[in-house]
Protein backbone atom coordinates (compact mmCIF):
# COMPACT_ATOMS: atom_id res chain seq x y z
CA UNK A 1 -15.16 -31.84 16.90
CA UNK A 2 -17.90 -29.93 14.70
CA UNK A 3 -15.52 -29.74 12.01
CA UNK A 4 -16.45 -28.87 8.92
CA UNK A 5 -17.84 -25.60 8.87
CA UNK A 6 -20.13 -24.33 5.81
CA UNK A 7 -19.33 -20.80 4.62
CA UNK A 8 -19.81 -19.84 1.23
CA UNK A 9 -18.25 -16.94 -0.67
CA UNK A 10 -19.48 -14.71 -3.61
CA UNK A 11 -15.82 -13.67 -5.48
CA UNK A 12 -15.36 -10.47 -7.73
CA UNK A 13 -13.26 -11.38 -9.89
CA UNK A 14 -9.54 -10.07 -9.10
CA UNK A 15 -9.98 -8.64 -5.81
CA UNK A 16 -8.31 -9.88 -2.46
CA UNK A 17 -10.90 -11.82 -0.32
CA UNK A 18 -9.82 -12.51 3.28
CA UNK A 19 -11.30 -14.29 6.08
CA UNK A 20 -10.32 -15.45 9.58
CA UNK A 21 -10.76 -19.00 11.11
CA UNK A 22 -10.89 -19.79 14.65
CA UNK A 23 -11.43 -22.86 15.65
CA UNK A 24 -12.81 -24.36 18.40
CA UNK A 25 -13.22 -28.06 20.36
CA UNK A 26 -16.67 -29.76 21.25
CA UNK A 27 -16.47 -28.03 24.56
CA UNK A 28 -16.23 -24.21 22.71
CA UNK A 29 -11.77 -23.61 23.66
CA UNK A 30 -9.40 -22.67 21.47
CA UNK A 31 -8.49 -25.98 19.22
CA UNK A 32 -4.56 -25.94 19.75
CA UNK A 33 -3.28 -25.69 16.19
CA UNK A 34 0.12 -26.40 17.28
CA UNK A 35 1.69 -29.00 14.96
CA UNK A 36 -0.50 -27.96 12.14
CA UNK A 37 -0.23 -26.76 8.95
CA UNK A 38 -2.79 -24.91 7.08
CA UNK A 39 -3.85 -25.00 3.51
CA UNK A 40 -7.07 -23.91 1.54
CA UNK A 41 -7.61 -25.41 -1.92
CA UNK A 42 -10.17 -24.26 -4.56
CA UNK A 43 -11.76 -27.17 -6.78
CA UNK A 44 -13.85 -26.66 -9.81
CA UNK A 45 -15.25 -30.29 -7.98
CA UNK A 46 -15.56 -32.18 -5.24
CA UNK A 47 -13.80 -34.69 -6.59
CA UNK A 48 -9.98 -36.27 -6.04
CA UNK A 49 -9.25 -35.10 -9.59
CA UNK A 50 -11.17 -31.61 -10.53
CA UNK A 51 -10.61 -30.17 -13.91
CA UNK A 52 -9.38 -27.61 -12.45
CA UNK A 53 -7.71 -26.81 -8.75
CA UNK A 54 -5.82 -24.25 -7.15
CA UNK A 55 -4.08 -23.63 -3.78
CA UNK A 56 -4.94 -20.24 -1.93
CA UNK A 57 -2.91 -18.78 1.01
CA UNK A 58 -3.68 -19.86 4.32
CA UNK A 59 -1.41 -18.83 7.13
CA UNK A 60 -1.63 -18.49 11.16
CA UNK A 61 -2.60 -15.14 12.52
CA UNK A 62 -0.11 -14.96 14.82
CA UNK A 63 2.64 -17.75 14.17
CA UNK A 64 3.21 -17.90 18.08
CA UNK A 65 -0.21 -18.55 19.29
CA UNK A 66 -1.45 -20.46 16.26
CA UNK A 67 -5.42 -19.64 17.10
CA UNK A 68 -6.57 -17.69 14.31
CA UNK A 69 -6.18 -18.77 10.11
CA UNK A 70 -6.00 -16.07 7.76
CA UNK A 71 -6.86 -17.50 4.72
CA UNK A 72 -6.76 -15.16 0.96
CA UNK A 73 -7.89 -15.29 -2.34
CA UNK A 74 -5.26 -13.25 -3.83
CA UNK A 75 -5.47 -11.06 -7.16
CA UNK A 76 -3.12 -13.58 -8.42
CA UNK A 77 -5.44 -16.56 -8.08
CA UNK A 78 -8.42 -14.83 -7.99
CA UNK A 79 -7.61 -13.95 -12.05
CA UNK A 80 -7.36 -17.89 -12.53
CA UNK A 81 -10.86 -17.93 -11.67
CA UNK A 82 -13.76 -17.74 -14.12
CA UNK A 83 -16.70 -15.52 -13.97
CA UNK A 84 -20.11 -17.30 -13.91
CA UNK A 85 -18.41 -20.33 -12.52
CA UNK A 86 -19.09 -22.08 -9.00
CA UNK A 87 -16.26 -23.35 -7.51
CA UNK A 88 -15.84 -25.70 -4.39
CA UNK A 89 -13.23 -25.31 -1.74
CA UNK A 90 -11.91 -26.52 2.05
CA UNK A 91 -9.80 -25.34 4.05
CA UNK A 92 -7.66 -27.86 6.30
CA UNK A 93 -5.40 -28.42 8.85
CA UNK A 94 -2.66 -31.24 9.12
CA UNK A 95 0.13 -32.38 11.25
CA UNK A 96 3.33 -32.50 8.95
CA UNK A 97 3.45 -36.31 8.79
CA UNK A 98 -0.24 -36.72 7.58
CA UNK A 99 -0.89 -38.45 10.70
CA UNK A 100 -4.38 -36.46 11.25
CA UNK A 101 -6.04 -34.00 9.21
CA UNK A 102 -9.38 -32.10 9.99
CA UNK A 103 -10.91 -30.37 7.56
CA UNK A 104 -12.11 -26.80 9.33
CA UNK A 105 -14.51 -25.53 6.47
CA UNK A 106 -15.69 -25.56 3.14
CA UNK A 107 -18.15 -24.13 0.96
CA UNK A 108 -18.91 -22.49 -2.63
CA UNK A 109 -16.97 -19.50 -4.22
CA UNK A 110 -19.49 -17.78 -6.65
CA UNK A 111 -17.52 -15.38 -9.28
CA UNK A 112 -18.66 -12.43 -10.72
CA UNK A 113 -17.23 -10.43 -13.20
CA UNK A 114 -15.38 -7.28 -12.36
CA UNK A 115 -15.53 -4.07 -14.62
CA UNK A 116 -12.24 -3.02 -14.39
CA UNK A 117 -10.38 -5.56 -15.72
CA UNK A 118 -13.07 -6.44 -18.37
């Protein structure tokens, strides 16, 4: 696998931020997500204890297929986040009893300030 990917995201602060993930094997198929469960964590380090971490929503696509992640930055979290601040993040995959776990792609989330709720 060519797992992780690198994509990194510039934020404003307090708006919804989606993106879709579809992964794929060595040989360029659809990586059967089957068995998996998806999660996308924001760090303020890549480190096993940041000062500061949250979890964002990551869900399948279609919850039949399993092909495609939807993963969101929600108002909700996005608020948690603080302007002028780089943040780290992955997003993973794992089968419920830990036995593997790929991490699909991770990055920077630059935030900038939004007007609105200044």
């Amino acid at each position: 696998m060519a797992f992780p990917a690198t994509y990194n995201i510039n934020y404003y602060k307090g708006d919804t931020y989606s993106f879709e993930i579809s992964p794929k094997d060595a040989a360029g198929a659809v990586f059967p997500l089957t068995g998996y469960t998806p999660s996308m964590m924001i760090a303020s380090a890549r480190d096993h204890a940041p000062d500061f971490s949250i979890t964002a929503t990551a869900d399948f696509n279609d919850p039949t297929q399993r092909t495609t992640i939807i993963c969101t930055i929600t108002p909700t979290i996005g608020r948690q986040l603080t302007a002028g601040t780089q943040y780290v993040y992955d997003v993973q995959i794992a089968k419920t009893d830990d036995s593997e776990v790929y991490t699909l792609l991770t990055g920077t989330i630059s935030v900038t300030a939004d007007v609105t709720g200044a």
